[in-house]
C-alpha atoms as a PDB file:
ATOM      1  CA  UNK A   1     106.188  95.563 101.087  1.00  0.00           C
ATOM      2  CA  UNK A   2     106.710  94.663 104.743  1.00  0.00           C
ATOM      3  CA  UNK A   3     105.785  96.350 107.762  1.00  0.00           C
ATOM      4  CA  UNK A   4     109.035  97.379 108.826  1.00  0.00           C
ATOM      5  CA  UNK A   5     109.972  99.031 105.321  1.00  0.00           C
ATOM      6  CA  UNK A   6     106.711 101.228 105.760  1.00  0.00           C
ATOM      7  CA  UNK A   7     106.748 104.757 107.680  1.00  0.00           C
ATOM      8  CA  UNK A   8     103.826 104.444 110.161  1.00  0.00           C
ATOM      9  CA  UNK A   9     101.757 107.466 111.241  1.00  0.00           C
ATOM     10  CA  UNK A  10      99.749 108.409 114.170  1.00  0.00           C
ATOM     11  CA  UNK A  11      97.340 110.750 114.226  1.00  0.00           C
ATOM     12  CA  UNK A  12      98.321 114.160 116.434  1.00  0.00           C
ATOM     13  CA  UNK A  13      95.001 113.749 118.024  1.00  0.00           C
ATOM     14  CA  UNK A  14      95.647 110.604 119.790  1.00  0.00           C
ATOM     15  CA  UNK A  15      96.661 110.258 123.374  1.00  0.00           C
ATOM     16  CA  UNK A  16      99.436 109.040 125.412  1.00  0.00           C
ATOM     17  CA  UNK A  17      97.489 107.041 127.836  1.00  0.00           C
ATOM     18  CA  UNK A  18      97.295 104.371 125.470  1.00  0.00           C
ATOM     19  CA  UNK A  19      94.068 105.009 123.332  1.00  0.00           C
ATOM     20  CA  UNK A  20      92.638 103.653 121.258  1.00  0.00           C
ATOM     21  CA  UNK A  21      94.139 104.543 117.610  1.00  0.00           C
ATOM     22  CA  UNK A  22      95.152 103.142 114.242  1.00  0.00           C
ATOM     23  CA  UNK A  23      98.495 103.809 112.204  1.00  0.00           C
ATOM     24  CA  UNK A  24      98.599 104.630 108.365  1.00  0.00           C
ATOM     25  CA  UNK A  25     101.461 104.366 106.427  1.00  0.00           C
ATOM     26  CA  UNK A  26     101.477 105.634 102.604  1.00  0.00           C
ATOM     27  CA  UNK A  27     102.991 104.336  99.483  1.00  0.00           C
ATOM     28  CA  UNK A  28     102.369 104.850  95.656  1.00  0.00           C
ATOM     29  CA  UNK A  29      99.414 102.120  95.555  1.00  0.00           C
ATOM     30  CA  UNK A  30      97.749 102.295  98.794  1.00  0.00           C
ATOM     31  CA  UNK A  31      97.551 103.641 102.124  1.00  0.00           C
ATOM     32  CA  UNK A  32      97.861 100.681 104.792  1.00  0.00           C
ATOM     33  CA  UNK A  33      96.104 100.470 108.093  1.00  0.00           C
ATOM     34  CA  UNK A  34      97.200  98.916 111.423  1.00  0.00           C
ATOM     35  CA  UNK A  35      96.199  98.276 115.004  1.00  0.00           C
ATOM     36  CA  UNK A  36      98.904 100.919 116.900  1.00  0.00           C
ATOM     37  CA  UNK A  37      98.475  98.804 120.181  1.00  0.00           C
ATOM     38  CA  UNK A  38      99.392  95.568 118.234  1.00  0.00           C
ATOM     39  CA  UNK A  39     101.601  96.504 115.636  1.00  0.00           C
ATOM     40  CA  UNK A  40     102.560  92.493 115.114  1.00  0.00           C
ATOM     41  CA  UNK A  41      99.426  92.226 114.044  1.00  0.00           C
ATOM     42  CA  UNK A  42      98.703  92.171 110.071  1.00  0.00           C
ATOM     43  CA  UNK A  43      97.807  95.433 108.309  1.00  0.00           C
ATOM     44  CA  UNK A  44      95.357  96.207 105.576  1.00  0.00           C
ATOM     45  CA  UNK A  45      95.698  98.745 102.432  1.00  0.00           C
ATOM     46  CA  UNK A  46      92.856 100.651 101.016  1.00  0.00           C
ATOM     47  CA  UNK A  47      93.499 102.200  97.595  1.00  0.00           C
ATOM     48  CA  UNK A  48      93.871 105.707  97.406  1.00  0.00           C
ATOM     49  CA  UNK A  49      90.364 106.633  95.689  1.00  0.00           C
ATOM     50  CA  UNK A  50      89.252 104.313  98.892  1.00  0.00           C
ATOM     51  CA  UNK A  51      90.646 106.167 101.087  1.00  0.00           C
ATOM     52  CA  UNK A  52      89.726 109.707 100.173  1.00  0.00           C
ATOM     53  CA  UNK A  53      86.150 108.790  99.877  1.00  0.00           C
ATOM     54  CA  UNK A  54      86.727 106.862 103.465  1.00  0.00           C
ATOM     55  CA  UNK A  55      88.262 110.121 104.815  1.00  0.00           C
ATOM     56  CA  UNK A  56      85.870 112.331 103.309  1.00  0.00           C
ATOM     57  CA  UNK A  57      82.761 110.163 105.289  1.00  0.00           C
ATOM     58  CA  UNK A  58      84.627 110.170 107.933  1.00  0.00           C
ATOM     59  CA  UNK A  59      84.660 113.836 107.882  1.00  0.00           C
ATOM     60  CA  UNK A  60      81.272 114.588 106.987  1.00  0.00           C
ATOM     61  CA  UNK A  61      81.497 116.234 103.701  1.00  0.00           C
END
């Protein structure tokens, strides 16, 4: 799938000052990652079960 058939997603907590901040988009296999301020740059996917345990580190729980 290509970047520009993807919906990206920025989190609500990040600025408008131009912070730093990554993009996710979701499909059925994997959640992707990119660089918001470089967006021409290549993304990554995670799998799903990746990701939740990612986002559940991340979270501390």
């Amino acid at each position: 799938m290509s970047t520009t058939e993807l919906t990206w997603y920025k989190s609500s907590y990040s600025g408008t000052q131009g912070d730093d901040c990554v993009e996710v988009a979701v499909t059925e296999q994997a959640i992707c990652v990119r660089d918001s301020k470089d967006v021409t740059r290549p993304h990554f996917a995670v799998g799903r079960d990746g990701w939740t345990r990612f986002v559940g580190f991340a979270a501390g729980s």
